[in-house]
C-alpha atoms as a PDB file:
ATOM      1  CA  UNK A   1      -2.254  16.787  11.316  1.00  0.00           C
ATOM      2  CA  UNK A   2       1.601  16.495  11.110  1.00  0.00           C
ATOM      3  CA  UNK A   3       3.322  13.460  12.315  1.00  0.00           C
ATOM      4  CA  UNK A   4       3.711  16.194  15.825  1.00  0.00           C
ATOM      5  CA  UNK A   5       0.194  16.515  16.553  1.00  0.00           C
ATOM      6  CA  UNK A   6       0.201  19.624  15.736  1.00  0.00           C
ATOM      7  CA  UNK A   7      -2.293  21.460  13.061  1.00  0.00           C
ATOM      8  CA  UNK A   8      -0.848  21.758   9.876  1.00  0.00           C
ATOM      9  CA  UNK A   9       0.853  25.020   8.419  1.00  0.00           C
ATOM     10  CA  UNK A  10       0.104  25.876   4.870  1.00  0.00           C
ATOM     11  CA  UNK A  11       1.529  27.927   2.767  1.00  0.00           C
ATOM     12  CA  UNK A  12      -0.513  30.495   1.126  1.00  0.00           C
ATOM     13  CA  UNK A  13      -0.771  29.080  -2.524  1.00  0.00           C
ATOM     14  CA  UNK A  14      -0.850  25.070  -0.739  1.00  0.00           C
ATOM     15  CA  UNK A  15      -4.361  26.405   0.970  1.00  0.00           C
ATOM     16  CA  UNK A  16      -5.715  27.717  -2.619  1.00  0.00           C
ATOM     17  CA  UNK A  17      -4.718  24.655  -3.957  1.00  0.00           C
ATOM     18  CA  UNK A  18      -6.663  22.505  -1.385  1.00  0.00           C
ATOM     19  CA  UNK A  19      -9.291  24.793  -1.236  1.00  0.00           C
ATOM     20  CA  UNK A  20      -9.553  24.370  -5.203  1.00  0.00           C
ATOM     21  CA  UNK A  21      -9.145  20.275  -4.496  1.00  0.00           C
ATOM     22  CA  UNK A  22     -12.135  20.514  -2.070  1.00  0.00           C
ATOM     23  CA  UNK A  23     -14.395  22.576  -4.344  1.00  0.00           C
ATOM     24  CA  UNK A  24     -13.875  19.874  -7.339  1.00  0.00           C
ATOM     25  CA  UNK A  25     -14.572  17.243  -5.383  1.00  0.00           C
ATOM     26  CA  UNK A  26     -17.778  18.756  -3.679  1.00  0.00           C
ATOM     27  CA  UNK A  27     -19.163  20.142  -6.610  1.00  0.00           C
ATOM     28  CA  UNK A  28     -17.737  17.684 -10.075  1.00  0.00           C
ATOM     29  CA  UNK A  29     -16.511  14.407  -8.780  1.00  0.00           C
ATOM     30  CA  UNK A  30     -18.756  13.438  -5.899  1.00  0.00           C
ATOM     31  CA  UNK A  31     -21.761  14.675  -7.973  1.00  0.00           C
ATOM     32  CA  UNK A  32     -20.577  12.524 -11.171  1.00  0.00           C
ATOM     33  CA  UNK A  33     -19.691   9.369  -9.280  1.00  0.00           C
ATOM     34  CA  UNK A  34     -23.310   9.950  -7.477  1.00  0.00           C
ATOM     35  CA  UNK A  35     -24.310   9.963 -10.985  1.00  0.00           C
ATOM     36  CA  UNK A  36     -22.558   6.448 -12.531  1.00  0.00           C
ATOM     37  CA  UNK A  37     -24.208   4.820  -9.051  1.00  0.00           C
ATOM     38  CA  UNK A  38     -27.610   5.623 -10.345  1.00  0.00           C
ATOM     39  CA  UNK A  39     -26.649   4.638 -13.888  1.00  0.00           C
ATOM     40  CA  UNK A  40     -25.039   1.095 -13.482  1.00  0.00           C
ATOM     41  CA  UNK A  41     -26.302  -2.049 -13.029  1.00  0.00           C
ATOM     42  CA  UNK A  42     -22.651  -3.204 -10.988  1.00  0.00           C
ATOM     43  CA  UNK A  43     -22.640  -0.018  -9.063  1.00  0.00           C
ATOM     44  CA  UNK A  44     -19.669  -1.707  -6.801  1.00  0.00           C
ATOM     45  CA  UNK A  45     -16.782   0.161  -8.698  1.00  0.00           C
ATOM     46  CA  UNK A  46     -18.462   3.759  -8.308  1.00  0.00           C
ATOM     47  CA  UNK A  47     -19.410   3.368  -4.598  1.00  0.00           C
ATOM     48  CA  UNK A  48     -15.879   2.545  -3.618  1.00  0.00           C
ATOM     49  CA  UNK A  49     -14.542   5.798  -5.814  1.00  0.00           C
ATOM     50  CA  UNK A  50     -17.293   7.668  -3.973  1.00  0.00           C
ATOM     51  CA  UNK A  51     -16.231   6.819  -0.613  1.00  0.00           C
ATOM     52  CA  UNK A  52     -12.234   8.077  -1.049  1.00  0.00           C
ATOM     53  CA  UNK A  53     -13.944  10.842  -2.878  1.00  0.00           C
ATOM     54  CA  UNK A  54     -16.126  11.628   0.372  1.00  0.00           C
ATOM     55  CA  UNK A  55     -13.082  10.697   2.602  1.00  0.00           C
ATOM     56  CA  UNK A  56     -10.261  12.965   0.813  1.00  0.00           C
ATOM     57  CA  UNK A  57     -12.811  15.502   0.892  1.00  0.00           C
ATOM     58  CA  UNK A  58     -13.475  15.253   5.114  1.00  0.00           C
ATOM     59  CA  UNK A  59      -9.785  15.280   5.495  1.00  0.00           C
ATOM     60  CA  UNK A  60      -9.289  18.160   3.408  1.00  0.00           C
ATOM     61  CA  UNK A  61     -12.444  20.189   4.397  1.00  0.00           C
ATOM     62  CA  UNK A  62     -10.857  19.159   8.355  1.00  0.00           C
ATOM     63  CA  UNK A  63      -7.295  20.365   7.163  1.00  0.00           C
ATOM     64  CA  UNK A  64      -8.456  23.304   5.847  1.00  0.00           C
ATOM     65  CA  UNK A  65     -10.377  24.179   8.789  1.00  0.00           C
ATOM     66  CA  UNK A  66      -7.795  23.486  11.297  1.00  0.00           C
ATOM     67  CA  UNK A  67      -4.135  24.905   9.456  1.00  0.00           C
ATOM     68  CA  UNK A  68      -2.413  27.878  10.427  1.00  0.00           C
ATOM     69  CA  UNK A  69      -0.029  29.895   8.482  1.00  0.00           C
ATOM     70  CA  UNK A  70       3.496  28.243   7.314  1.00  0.00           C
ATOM     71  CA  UNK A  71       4.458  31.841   7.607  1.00  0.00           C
ATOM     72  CA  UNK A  72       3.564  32.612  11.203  1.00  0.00           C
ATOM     73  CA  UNK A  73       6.761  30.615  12.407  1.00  0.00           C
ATOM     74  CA  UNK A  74       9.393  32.952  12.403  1.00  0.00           C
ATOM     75  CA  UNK A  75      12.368  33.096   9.845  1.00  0.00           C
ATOM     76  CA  UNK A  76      15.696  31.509  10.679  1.00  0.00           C
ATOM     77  CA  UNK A  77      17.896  32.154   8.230  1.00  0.00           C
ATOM     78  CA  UNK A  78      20.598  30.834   9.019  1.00  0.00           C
ATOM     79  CA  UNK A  79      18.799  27.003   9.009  1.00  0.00           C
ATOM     80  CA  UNK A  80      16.332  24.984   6.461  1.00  0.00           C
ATOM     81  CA  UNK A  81      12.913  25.832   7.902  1.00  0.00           C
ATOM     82  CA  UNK A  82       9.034  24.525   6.308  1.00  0.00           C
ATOM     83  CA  UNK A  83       8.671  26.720   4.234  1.00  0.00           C
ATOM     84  CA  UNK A  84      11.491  27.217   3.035  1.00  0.00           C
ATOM     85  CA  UNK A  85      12.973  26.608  -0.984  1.00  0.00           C
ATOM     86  CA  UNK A  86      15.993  24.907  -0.942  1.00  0.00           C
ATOM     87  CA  UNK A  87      18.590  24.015  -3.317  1.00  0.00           C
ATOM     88  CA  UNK A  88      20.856  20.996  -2.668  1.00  0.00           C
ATOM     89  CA  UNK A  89      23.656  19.465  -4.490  1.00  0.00           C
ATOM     90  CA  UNK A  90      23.278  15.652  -4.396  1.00  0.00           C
ATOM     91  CA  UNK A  91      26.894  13.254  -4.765  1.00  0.00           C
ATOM     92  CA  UNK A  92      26.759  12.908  -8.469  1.00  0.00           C
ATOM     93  CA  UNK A  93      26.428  16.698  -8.999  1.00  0.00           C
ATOM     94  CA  UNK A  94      22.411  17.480  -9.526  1.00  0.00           C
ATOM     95  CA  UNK A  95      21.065  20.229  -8.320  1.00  0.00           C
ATOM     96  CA  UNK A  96      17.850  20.133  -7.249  1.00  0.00           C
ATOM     97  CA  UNK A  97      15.552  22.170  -5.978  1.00  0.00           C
ATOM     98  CA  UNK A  98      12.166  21.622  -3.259  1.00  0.00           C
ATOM     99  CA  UNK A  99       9.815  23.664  -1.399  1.00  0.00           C
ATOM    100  CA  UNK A 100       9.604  22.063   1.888  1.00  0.00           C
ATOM    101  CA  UNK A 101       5.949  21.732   3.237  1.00  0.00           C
ATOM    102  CA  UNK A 102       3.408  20.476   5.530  1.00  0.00           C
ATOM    103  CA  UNK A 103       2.546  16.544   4.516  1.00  0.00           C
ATOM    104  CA  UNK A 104      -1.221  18.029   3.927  1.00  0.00           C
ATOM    105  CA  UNK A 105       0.689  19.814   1.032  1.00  0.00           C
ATOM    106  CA  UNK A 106       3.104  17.904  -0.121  1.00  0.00           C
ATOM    107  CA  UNK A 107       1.545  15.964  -3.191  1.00  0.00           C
ATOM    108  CA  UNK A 108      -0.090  19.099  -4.876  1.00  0.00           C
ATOM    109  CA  UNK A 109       3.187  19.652  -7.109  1.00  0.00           C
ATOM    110  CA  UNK A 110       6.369  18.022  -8.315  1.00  0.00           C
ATOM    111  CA  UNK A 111       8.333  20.959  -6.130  1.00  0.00           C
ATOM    112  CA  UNK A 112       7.139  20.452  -2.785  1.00  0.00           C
ATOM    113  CA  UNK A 113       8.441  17.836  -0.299  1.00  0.00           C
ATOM    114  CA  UNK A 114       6.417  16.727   3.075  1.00  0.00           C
ATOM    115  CA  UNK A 115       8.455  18.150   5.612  1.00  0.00           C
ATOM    116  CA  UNK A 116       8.522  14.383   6.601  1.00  0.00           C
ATOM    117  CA  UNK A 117      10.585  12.982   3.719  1.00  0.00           C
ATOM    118  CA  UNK A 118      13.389  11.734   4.532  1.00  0.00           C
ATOM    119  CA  UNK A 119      15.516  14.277   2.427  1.00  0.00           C
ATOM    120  CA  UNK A 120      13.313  17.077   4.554  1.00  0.00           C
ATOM    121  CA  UNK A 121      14.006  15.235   7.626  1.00  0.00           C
ATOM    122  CA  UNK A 122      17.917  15.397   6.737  1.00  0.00           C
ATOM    123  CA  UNK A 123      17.756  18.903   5.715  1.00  0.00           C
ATOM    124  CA  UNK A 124      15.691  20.616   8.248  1.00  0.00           C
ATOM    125  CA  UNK A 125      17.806  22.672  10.895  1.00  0.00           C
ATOM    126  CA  UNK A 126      20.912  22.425   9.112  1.00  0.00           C
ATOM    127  CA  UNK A 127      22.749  25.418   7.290  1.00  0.00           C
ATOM    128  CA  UNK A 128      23.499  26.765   3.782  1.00  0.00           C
ATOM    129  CA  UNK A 129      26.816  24.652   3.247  1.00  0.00           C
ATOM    130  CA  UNK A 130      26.356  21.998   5.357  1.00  0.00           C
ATOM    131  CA  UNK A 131      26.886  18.499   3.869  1.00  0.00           C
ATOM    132  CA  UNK A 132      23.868  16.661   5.492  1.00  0.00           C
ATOM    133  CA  UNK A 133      23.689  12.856   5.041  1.00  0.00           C
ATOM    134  CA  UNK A 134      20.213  11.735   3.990  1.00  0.00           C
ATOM    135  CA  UNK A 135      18.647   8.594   5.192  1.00  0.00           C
ATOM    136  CA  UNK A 136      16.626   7.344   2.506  1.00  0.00           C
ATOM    137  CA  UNK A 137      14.614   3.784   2.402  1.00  0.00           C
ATOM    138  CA  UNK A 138      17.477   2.510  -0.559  1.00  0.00           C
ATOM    139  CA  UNK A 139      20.157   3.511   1.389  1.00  0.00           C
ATOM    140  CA  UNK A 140      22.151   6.789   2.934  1.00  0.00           C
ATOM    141  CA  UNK A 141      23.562   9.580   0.788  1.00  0.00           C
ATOM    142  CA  UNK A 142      24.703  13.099   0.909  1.00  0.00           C
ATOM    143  CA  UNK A 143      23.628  16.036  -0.012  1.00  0.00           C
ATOM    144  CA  UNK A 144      25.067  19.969  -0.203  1.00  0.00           C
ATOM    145  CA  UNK A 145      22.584  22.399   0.946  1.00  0.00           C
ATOM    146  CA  UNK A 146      23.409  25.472  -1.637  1.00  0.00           C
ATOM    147  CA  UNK A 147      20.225  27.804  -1.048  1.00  0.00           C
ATOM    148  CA  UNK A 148      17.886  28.127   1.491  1.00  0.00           C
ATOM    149  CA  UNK A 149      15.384  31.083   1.455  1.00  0.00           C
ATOM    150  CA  UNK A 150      11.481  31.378   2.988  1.00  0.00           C
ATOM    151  CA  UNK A 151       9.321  31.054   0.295  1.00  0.00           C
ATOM    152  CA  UNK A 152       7.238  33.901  -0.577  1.00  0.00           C
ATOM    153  CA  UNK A 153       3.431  33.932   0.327  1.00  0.00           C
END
């Protein structure tokens, strides 16, 4: 769930890539660490894998289950939505680019942000060249917001 309380929204390659995440787990992971259990005589370091094993796959199977469609909200755009790509132009001139997502999302790639980032947070709502001041744990910065544009399914 997102830090709203609401169900999360996927985007359509994020679900195949969970969906793929839960099918490892459930059918190579769980089954090998099940495995090195049986096999060791200190069977300590295997149980604990096996239990985030059985827990990422609860909260994914539950994520999965529950999600909607990133793409159901309806396009603005004229501001930075989920779903969106964006391209920003940080203070020392790098351009960078994200694909603002759910937090259920966020870690599958080096491209997508949790829409609950702090450079998310300071982008979301705001307009293709807006300067948007980020508030970031090491301090506050800037940023240019060059490109915005939904994401294709």
């Amino acid at each position: 769930m997102t830090s709203t309380g609401e169900p999360p929204r996927l985007t359509q390659e994020g679900r195949l890539l969970l969906e793929e995440r839960a099918r490892r787990l459930e059918e190579e992971t769980i089954p090998a660490l099940v495995e090195a259990i049986e096999e060791e005589d200190d069977e300590m370091a295997p149980r604990l894998e096996q239990d985030l094993a059985l827990r990422e796959l609860e909260q994914l199977k539950y994520v999965l289950a529950t999600a909607g469609n990133v793409y159901d909200i309806p396009e603005d755009p004229g501001i930075v939505q989920i779903g969106d790509r964006v391209t920003i132009r940080l203070d020392d001139g790098e351009e960078v680019r994200h694909l603002i997502v759910d937090p259920a999302e966020a870690g599958l790639d080096t491209i997508r942000i949790s829409s609950d980032s702090p450079l998310a947070t300071g982008i979301l709502g705001h307009g293709v060249g807006e300067v948007v001041t980020i508030e970031a744990p090491s301090g506050p910065y800037t940023a240019t917001i060059i490109e915005s544009a939904r994401a294709g399914d």
